[in-house]
Protein backbone atom coordinates (compact mmCIF):
# COMPACT_ATOMS: atom_id res chain seq x y z
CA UNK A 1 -101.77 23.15 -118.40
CA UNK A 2 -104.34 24.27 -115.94
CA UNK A 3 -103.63 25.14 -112.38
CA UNK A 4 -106.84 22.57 -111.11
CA UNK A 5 -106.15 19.42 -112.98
CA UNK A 6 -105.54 15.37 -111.01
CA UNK A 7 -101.78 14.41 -109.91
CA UNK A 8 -101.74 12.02 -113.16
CA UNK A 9 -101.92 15.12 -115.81
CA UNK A 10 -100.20 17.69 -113.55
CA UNK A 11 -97.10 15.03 -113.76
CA UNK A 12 -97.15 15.00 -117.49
CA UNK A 13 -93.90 17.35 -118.30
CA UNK A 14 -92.98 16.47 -121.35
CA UNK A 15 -95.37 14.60 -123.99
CA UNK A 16 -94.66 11.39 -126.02
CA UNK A 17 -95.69 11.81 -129.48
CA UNK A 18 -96.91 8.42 -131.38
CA UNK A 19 -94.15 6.98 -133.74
CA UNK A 20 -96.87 5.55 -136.22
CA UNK A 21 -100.22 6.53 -136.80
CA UNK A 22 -101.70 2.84 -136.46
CA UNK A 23 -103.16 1.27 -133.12
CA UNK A 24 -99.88 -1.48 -132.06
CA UNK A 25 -102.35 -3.51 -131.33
CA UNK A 26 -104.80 -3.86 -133.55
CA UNK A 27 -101.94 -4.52 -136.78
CA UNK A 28 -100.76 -7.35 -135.09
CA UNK A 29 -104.73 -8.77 -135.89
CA UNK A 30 -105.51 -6.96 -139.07
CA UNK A 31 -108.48 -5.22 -137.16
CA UNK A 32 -109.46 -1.25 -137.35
CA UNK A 33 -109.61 1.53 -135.19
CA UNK A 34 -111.13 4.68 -134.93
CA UNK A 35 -108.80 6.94 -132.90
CA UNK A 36 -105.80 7.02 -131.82
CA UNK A 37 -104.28 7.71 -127.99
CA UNK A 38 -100.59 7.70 -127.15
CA UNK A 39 -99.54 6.65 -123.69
CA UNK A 40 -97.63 8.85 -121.57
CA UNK A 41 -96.25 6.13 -119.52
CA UNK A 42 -94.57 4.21 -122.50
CA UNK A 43 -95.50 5.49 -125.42
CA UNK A 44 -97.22 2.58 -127.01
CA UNK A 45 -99.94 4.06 -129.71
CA UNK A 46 -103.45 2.37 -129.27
CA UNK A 47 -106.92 2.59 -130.34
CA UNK A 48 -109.71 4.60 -128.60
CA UNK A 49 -113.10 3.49 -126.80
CA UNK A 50 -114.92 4.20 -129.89
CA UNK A 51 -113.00 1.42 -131.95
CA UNK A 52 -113.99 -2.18 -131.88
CA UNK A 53 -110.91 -3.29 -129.40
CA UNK A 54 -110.36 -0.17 -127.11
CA UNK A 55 -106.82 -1.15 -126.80
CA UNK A 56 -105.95 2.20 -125.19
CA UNK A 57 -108.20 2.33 -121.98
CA UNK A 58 -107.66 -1.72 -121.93
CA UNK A 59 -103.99 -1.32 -121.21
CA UNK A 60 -104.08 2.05 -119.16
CA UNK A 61 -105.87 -0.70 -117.05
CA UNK A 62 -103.91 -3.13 -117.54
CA UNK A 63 -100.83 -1.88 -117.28
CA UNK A 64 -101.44 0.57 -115.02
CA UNK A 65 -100.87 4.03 -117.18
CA UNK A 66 -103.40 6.89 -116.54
CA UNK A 67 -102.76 9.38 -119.09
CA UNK A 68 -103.09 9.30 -122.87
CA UNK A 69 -103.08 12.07 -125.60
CA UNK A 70 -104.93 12.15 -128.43
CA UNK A 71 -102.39 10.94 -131.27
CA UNK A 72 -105.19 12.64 -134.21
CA UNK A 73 -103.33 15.15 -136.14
CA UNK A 74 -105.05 18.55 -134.75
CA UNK A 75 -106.29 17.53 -131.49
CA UNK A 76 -104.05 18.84 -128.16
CA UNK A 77 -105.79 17.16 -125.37
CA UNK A 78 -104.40 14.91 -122.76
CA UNK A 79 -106.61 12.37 -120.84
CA UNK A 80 -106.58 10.83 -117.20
CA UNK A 81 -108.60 7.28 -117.07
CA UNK A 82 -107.59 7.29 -113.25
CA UNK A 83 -109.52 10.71 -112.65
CA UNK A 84 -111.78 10.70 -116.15
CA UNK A 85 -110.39 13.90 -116.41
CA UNK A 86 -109.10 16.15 -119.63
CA UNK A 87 -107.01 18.97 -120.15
CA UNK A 88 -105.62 20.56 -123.38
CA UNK A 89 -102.08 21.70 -124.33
């Protein structure tokens, strides 16, 4: 990672890659998604701000975990909600 990124990705050492590649949430009330972001608190697989539920950024704040990666096969990027900030691996 880069040298000038927040506290929240800098503590990121290793990543948590999803189990699934469906949103936890959103199966549990037959809706869609269009992403997916795996937090790197507890590893719970949820759907993006683009999808109708934003069940990722809804329990960063909720539960209080800042950092997601992207769980799309081919994207390396981590995200801070905390700091709004991105870096790639």
């Amino acid at each position: 990672m880069e040298d000038e990124v927040c506290k929240h990705l800098a503590a990121i050492k290793t990543l948590k890659q999803p189990k699934d590649y469906v949103c936890e949430e959103c199966i549990k009330t037959h809706s869609s998604w269009m992403h997916l972001r795996t937090c790197q608190t507890c590893g719970v697989t949820l759907c993006c701000d683009s999808s109708p539920n934003q069940h990722a950024s809804k329990h960063a704040a909720e539960a209080g975990h800042p950092v997601v990666i992207s769980a799309e096969p081919g994207e390396r990027w981590l995200w801070c909600y905390v700091d709004e900030e991105m870096a790639e691996y």
